[in-house]
N, C-alpha and C. Protein backbone atom coordinates (compact mmCIF):
# COMPACT_ATOMS: atom_id res chain seq x y z
N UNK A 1 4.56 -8.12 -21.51
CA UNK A 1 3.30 -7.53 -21.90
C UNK A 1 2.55 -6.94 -20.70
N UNK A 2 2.43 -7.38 -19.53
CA UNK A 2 1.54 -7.40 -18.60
C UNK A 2 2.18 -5.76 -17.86
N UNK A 3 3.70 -6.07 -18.02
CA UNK A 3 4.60 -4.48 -17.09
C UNK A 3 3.95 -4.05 -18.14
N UNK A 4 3.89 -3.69 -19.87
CA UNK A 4 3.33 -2.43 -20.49
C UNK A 4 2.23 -2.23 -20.13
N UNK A 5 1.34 -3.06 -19.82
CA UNK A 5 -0.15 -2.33 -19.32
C UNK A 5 -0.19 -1.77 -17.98
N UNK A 6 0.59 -2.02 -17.24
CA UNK A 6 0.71 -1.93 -15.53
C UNK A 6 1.13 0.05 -15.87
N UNK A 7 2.29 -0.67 -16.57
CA UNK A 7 2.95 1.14 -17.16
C UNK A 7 1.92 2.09 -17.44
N UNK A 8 0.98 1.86 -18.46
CA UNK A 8 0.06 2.11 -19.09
C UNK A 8 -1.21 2.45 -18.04
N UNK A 9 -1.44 1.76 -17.40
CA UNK A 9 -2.94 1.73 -16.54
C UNK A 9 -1.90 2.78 -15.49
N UNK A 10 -1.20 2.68 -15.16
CA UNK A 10 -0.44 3.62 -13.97
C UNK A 10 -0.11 5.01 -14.08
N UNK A 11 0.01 5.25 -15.80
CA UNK A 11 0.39 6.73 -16.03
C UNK A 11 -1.41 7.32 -16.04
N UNK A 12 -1.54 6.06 -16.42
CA UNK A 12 -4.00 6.69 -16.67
C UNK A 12 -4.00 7.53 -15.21
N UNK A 13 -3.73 7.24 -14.44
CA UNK A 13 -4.35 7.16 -13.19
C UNK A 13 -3.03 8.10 -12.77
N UNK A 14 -2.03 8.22 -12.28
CA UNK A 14 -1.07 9.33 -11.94
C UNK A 14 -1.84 11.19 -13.08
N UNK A 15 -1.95 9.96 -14.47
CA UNK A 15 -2.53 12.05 -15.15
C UNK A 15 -3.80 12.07 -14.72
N UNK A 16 -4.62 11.28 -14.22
CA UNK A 16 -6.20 11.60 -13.63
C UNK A 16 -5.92 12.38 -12.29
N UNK A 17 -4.87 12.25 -11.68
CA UNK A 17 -4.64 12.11 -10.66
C UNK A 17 -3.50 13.60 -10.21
N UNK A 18 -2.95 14.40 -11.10
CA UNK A 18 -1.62 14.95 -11.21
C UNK A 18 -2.08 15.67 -10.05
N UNK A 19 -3.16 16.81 -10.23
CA UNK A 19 -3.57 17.50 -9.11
C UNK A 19 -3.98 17.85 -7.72
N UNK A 20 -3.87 16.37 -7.43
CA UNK A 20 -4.43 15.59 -6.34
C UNK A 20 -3.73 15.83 -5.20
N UNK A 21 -3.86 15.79 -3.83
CA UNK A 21 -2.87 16.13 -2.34
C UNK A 21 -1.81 14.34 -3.21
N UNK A 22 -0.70 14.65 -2.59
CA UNK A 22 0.16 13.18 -2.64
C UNK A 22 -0.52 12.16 -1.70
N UNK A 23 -1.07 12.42 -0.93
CA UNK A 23 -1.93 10.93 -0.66
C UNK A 23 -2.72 10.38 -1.59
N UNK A 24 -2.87 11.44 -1.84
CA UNK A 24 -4.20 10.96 -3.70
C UNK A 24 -3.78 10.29 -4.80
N UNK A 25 -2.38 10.42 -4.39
CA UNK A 25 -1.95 10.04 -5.64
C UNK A 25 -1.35 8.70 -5.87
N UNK A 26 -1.17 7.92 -6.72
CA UNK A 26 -0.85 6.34 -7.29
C UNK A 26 0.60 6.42 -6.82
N UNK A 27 0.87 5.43 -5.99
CA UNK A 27 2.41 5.16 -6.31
C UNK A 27 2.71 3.63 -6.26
N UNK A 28 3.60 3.25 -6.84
CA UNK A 28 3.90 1.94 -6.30
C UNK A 28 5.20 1.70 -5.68
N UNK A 29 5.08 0.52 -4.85
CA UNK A 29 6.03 -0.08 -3.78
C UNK A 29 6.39 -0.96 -4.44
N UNK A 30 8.36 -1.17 -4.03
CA UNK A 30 9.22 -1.88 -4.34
C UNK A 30 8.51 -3.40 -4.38
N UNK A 31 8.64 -4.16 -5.39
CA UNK A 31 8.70 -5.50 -5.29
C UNK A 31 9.57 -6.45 -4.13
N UNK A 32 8.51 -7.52 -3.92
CA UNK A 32 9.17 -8.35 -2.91
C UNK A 32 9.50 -9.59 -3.41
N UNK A 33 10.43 -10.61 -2.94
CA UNK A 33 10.62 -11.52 -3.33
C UNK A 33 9.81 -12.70 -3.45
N UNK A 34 8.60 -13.36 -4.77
CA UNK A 34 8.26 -14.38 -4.67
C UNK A 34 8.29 -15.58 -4.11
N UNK A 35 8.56 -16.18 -2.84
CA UNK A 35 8.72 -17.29 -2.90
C UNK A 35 8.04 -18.32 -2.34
N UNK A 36 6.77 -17.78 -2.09
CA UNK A 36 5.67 -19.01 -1.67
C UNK A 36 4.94 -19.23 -2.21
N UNK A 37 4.62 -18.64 -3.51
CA UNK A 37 3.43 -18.63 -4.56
C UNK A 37 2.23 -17.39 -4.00
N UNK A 38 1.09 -17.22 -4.60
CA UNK A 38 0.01 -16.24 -4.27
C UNK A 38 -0.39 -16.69 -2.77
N UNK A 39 -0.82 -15.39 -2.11
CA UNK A 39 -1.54 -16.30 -0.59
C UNK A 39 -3.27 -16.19 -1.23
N UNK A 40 -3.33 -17.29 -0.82
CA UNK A 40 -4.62 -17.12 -0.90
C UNK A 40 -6.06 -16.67 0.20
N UNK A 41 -7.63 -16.42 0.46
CA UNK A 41 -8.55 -16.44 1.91
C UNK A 41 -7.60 -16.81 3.08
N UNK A 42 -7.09 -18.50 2.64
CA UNK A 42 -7.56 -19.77 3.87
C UNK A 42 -5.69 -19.36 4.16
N UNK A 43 -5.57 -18.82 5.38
CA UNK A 43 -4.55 -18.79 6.21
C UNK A 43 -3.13 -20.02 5.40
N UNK A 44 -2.36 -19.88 5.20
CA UNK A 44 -0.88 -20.44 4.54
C UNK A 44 -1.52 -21.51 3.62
N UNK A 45 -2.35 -20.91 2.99
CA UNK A 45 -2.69 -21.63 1.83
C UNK A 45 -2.25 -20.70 0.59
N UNK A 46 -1.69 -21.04 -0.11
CA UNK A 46 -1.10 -20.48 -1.60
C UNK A 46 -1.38 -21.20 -2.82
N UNK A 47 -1.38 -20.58 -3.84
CA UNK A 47 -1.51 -20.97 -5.54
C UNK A 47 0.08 -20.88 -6.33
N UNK A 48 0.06 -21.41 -7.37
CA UNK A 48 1.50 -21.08 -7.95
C UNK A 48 1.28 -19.98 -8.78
N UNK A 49 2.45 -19.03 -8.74
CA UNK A 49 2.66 -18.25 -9.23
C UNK A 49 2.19 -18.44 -10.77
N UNK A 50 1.45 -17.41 -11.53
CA UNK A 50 1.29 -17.79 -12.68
C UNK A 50 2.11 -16.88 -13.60
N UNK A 51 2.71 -16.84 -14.60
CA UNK A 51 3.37 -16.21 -15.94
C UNK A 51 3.00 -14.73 -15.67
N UNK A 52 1.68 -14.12 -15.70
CA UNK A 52 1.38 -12.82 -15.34
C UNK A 52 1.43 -12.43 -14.43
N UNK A 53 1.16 -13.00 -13.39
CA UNK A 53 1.29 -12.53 -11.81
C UNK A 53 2.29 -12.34 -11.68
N UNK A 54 3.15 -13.51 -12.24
CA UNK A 54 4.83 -13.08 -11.93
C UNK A 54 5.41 -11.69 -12.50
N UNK A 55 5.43 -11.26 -13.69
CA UNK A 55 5.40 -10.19 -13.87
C UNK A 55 4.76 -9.10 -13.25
N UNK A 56 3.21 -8.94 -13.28
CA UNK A 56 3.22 -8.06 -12.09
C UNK A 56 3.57 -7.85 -10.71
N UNK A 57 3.98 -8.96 -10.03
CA UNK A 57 4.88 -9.05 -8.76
C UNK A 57 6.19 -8.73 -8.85
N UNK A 58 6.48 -8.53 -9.93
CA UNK A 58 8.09 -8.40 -10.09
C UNK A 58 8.00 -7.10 -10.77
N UNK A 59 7.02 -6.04 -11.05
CA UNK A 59 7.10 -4.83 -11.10
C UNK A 59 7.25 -3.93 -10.25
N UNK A 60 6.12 -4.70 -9.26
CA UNK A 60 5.76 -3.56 -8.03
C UNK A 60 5.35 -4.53 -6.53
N UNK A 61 5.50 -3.89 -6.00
CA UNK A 61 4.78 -4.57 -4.76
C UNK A 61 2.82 -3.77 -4.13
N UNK A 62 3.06 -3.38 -3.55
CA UNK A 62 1.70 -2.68 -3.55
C UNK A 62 1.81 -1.50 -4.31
N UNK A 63 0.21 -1.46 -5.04
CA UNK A 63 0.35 -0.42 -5.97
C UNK A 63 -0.87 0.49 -5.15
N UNK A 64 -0.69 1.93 -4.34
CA UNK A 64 -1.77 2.20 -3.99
C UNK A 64 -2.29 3.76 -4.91
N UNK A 65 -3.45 4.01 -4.65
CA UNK A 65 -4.37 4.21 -5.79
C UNK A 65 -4.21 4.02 -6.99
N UNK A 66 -4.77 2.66 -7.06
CA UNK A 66 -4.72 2.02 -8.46
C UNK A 66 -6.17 1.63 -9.00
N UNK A 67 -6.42 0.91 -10.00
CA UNK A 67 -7.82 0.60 -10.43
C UNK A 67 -8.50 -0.23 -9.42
N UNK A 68 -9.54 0.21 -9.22
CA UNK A 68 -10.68 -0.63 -7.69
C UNK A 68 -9.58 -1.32 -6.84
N UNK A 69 -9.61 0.17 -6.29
CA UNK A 69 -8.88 -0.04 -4.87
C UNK A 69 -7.34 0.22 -4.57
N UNK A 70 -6.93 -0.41 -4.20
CA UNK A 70 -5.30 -0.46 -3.95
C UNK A 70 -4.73 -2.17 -4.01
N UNK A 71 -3.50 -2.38 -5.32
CA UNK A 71 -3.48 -3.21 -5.27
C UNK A 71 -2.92 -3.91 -4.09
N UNK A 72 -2.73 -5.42 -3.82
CA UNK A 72 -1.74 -5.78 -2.87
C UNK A 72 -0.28 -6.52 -3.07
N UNK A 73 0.18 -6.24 -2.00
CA UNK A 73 1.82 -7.60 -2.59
C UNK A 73 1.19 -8.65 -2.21
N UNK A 74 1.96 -9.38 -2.46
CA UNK A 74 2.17 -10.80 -1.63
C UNK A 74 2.31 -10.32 0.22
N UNK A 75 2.91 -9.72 0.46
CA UNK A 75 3.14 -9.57 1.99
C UNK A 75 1.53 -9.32 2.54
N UNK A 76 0.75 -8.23 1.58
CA UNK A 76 -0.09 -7.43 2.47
C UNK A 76 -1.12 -8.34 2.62
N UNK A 77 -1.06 -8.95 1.22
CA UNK A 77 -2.01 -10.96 1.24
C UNK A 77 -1.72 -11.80 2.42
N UNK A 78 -0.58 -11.50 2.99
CA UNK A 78 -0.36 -12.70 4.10
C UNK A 78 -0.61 -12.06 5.39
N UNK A 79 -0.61 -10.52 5.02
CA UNK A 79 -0.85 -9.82 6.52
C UNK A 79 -2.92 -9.89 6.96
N UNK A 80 -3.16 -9.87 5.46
CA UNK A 80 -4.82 -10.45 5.96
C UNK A 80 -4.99 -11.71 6.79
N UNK A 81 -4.15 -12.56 6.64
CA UNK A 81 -4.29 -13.27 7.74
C UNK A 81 -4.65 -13.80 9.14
N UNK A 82 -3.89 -12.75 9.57
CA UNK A 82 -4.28 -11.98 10.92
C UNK A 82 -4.46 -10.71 11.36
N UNK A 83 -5.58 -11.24 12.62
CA UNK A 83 -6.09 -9.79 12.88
C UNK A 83 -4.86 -8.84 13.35
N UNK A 84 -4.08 -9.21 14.00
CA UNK A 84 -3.21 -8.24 14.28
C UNK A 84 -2.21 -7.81 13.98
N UNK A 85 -1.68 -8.17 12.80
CA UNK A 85 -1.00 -7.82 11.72
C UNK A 85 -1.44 -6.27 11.01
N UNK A 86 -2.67 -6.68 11.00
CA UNK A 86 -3.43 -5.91 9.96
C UNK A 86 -3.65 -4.89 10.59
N UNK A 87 -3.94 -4.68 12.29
CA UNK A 87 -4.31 -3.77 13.02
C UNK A 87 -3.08 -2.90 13.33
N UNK A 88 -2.02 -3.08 12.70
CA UNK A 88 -0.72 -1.98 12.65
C UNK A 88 -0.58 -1.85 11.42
N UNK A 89 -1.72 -2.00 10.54
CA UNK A 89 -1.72 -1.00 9.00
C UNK A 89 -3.00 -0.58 8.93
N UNK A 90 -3.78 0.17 8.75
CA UNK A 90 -5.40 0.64 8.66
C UNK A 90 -5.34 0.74 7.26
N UNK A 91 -4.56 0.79 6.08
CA UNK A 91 -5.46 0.74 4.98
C UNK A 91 -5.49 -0.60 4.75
N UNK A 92 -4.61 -1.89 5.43
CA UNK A 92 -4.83 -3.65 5.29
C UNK A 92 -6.44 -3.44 6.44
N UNK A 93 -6.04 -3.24 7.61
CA UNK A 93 -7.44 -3.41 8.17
C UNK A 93 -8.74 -2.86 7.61
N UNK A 94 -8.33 -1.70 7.18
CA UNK A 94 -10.11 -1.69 6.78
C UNK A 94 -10.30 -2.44 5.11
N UNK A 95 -9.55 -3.02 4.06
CA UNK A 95 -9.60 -3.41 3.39
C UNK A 95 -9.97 -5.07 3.61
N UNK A 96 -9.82 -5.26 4.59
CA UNK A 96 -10.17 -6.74 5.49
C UNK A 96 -11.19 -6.63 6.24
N UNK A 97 -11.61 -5.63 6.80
CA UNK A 97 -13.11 -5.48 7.10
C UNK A 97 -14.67 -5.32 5.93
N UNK A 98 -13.95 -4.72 4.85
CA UNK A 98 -14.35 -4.47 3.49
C UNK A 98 -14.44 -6.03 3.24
N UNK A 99 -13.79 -6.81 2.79
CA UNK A 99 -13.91 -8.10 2.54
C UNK A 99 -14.88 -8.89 2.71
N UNK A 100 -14.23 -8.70 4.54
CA UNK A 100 -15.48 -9.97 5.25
C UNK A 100 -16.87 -9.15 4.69
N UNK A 101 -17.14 -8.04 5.01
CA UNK A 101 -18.53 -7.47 4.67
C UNK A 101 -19.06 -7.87 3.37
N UNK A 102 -18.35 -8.09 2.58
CA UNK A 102 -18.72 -8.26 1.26
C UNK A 102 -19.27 -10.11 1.40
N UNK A 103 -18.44 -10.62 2.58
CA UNK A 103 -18.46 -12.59 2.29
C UNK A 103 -19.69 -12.18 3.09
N UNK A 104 -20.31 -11.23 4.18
CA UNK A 104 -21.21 -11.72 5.13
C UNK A 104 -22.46 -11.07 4.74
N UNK A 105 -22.35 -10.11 3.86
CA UNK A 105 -23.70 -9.39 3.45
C UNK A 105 -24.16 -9.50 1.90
N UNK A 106 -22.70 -10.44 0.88
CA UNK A 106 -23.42 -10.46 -0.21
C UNK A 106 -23.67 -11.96 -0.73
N UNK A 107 -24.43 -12.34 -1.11
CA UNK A 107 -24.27 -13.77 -1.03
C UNK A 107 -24.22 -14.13 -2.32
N UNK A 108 -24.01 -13.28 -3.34
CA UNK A 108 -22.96 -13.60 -4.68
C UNK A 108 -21.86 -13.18 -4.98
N UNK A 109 -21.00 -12.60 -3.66
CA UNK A 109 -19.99 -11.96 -3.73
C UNK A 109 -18.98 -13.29 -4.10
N UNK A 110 -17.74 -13.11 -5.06
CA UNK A 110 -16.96 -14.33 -4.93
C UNK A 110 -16.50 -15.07 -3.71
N UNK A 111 -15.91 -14.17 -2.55
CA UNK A 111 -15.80 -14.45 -1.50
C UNK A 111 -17.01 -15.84 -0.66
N UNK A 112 -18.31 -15.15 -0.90
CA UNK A 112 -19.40 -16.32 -0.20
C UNK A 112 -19.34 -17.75 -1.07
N UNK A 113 -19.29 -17.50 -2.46
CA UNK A 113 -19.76 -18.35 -3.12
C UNK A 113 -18.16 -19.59 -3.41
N UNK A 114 -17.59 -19.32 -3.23
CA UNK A 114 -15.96 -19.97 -3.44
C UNK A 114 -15.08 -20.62 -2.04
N UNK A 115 -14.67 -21.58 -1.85
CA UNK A 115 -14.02 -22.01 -0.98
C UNK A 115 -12.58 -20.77 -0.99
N UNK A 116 -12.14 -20.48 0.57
CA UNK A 116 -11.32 -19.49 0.35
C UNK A 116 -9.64 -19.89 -0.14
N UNK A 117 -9.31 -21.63 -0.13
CA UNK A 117 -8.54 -21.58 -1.12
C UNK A 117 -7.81 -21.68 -2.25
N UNK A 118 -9.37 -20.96 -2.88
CA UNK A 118 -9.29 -21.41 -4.21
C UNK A 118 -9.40 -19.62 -4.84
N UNK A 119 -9.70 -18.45 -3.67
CA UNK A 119 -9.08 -16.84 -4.26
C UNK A 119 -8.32 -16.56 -3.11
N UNK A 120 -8.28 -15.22 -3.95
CA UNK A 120 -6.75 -14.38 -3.33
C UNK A 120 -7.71 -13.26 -3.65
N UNK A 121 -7.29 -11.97 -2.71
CA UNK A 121 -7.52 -10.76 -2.28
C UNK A 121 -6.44 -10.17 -3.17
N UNK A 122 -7.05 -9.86 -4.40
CA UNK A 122 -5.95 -8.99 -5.46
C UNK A 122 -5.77 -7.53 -4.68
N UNK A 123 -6.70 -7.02 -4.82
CA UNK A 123 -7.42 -5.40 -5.03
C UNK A 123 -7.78 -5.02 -3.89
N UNK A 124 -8.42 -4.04 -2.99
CA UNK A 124 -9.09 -3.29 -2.34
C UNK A 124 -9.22 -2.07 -2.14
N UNK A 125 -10.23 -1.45 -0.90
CA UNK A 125 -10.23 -0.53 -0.81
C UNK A 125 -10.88 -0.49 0.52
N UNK A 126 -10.00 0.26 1.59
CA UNK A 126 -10.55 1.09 2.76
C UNK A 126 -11.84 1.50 2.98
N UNK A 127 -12.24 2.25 1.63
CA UNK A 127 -13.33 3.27 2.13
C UNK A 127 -14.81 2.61 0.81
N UNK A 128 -14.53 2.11 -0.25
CA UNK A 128 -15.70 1.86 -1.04
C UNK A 128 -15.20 0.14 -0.90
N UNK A 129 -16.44 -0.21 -1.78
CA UNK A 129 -16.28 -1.63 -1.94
C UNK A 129 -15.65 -2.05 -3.28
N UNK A 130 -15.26 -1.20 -3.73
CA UNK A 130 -14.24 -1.95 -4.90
C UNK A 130 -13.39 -2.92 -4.31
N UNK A 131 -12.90 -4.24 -5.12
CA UNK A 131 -12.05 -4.85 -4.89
C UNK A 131 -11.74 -5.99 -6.09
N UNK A 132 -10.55 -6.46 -5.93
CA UNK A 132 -10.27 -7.81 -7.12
C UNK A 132 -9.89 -8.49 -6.36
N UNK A 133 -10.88 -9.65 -7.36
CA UNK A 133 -10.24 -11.35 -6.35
C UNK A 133 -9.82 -11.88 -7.41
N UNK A 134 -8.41 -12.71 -7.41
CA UNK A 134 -8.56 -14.11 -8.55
C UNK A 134 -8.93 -15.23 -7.91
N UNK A 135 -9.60 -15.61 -8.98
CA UNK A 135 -10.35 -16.77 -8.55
C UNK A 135 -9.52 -18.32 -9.42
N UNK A 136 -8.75 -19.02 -8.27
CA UNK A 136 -8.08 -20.27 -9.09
C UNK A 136 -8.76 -21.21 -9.82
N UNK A 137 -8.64 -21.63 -11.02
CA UNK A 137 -9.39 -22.41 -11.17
C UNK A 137 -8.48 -23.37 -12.20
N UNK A 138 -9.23 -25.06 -11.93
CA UNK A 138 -7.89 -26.04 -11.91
C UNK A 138 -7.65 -25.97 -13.67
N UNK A 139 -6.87 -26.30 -14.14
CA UNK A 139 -5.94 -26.56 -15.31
C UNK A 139 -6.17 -25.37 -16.21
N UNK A 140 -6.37 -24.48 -15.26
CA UNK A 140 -5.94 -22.62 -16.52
C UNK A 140 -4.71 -22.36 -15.84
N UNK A 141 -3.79 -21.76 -16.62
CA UNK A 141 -2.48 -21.15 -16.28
C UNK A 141 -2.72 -19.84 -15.63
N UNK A 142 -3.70 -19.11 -16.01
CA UNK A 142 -4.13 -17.90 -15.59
C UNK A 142 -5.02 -17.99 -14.57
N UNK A 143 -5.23 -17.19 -13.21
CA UNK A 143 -6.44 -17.26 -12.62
C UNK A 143 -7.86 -15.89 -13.32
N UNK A 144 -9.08 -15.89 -12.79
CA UNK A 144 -9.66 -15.48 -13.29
C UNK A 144 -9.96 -13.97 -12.83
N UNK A 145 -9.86 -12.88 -13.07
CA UNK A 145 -10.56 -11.52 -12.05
C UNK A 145 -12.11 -11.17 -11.94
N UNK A 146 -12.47 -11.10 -10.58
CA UNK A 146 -13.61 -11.03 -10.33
C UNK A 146 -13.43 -9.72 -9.40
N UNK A 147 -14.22 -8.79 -10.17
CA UNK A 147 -13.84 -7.51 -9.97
C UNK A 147 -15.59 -6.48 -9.66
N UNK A 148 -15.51 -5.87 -8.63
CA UNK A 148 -16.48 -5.13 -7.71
C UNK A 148 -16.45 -3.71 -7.65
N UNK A 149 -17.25 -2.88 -8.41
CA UNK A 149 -17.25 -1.31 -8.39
C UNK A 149 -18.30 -0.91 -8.61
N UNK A 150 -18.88 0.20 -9.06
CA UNK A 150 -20.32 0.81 -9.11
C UNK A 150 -20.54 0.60 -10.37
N UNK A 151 -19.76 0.18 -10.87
CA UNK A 151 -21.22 -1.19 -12.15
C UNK A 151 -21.82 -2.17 -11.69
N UNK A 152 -21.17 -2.78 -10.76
CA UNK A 152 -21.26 -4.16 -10.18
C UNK A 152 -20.52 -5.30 -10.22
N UNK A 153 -20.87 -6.08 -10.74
CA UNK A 153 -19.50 -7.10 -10.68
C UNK A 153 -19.23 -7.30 -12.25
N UNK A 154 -17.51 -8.05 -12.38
CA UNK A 154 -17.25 -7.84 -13.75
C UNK A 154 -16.23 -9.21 -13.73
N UNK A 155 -15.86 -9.77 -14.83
CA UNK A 155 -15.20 -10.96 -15.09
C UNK A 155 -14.29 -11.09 -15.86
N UNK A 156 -13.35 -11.19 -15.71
CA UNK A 156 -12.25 -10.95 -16.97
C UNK A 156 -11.35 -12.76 -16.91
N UNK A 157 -10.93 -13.32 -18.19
CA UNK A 157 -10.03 -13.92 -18.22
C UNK A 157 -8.89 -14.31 -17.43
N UNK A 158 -8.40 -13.04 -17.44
CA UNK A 158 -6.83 -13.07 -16.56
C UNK A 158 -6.58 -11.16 -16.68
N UNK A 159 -5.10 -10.91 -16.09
CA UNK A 159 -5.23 -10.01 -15.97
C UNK A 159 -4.41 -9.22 -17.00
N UNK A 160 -4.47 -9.65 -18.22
CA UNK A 160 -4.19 -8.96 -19.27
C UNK A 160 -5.44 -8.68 -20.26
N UNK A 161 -5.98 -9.35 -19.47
CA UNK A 161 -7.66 -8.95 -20.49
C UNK A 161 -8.25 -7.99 -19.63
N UNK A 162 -8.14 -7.62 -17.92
CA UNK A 162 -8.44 -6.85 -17.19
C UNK A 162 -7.96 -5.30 -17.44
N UNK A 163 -6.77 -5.47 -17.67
CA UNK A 163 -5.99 -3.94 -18.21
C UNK A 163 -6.26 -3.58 -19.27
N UNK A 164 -6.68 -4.25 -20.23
CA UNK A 164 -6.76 -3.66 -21.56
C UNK A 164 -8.19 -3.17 -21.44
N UNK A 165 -9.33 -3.90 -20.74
CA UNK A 165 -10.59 -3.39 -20.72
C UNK A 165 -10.11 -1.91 -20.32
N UNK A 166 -9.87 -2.05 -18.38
CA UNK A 166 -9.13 -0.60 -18.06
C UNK A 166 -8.83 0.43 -18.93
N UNK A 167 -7.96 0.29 -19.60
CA UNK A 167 -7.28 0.94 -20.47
C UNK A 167 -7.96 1.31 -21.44
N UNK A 168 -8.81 0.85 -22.01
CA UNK A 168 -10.00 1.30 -22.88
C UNK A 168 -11.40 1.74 -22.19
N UNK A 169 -11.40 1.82 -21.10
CA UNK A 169 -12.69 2.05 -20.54
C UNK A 169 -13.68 1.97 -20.83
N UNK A 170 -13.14 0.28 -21.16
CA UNK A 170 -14.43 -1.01 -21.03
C UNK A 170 -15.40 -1.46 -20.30
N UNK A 171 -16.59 -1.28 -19.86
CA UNK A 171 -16.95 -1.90 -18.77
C UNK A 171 -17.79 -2.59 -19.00
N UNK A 172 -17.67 -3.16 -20.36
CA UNK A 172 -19.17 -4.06 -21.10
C UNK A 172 -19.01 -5.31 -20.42
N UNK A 173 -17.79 -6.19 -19.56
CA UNK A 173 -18.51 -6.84 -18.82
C UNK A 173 -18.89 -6.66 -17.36
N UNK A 174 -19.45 -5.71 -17.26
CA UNK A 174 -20.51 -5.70 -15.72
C UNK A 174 -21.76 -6.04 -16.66
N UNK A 175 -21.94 -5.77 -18.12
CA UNK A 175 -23.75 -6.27 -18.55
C UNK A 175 -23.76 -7.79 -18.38
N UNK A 176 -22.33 -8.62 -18.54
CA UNK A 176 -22.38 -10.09 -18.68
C UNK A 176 -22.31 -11.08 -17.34
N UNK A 177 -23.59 -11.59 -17.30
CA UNK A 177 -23.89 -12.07 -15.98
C UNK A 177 -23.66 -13.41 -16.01
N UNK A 178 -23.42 -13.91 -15.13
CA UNK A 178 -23.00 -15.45 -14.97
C UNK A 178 -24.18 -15.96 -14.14
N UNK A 179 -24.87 -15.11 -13.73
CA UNK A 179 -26.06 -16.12 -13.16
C UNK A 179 -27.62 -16.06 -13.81
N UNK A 180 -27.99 -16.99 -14.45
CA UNK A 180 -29.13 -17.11 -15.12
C UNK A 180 -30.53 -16.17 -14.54
């Protein structure tokens, strides 16, 4: 289910996109091999792979221009890690400068408000502040998306409830706020 929406959200965005220079444009990277589970913030800290993730990890590896932001693999998750990893890729570095900015200037960003290993750096972006985090949380099979664009912030289930919003160009939850 999760590859048909990936399919689906990927052709949205390649025909938004047909006209575009090829940097503009969506492509995705070969899948890598699972085998440490999600990385999560906190340096060789990981989550277990969940049912959907696995499928989308086993579609693609980085998906770049994709919905808020560019997605990541597993690798480009472990290359946030360190600074100098990241400083021989500039769209990981500035997507890791994007981050911290978001943990140090917003103080309801998921990032501030969450121990870091309990998300993962789904999503980003270089140049805006879009981004997706899942956020683990204990005895769901699914983690949760906490997702950042010029609505503001948005909350989805998992990430088959994320694509289908996508895909319908849903954005009725940025009105649903979690803080009183």
């Amino acid at each position: 289910m999760i590859e048909e929406l990936i399919e689906a959200a990927f052709a949205v965005m390649a025909k938004y996109r047909e006209t575009a220079d090829d940097a503009f444009r969506p492509k995705m990277w070969p899948p890598a091999p699972l085998s440490g589970g999600i990385p999560t913030l906190k340096p060789g800290v990981y989550q277990p792979v969940s049912p959907m993730l696995k499928e989308r990890f086993e579609l693609c590896g980085r998906w770049t221009v994709a919905s808020h932001g560019d997605w990541l693999s597993v690798a480009d998750m472990e290359t946030l890690w360190s600074e100098a990893d990241t400083e021989a890729d500039p769209l990981l570095e500035g997507i890791k400068h994007s981050q911290i900015a978001g943990t140090e200037g917003w103080p309801n960003e998921a990032s501030a408000l969450f121990r870091p290993e309990r998300l993962s750096l789904f999503a980003g972006s270089d140049i805006t502040y879009e981004k997706i985090y899942l956020l683990w949380i204990e005895f769901e099979d699914e983690p949760e998306l906490w997702v950042y664009d010029a609505n503001g912030e948005s909350r989805y289930r998992d990430l088959s409830t994320y694509l289908q919003a996508y895909l319908a160009e849903d954005v009725s939850a940025a009105t649903q706020s979690w803080r009183a």
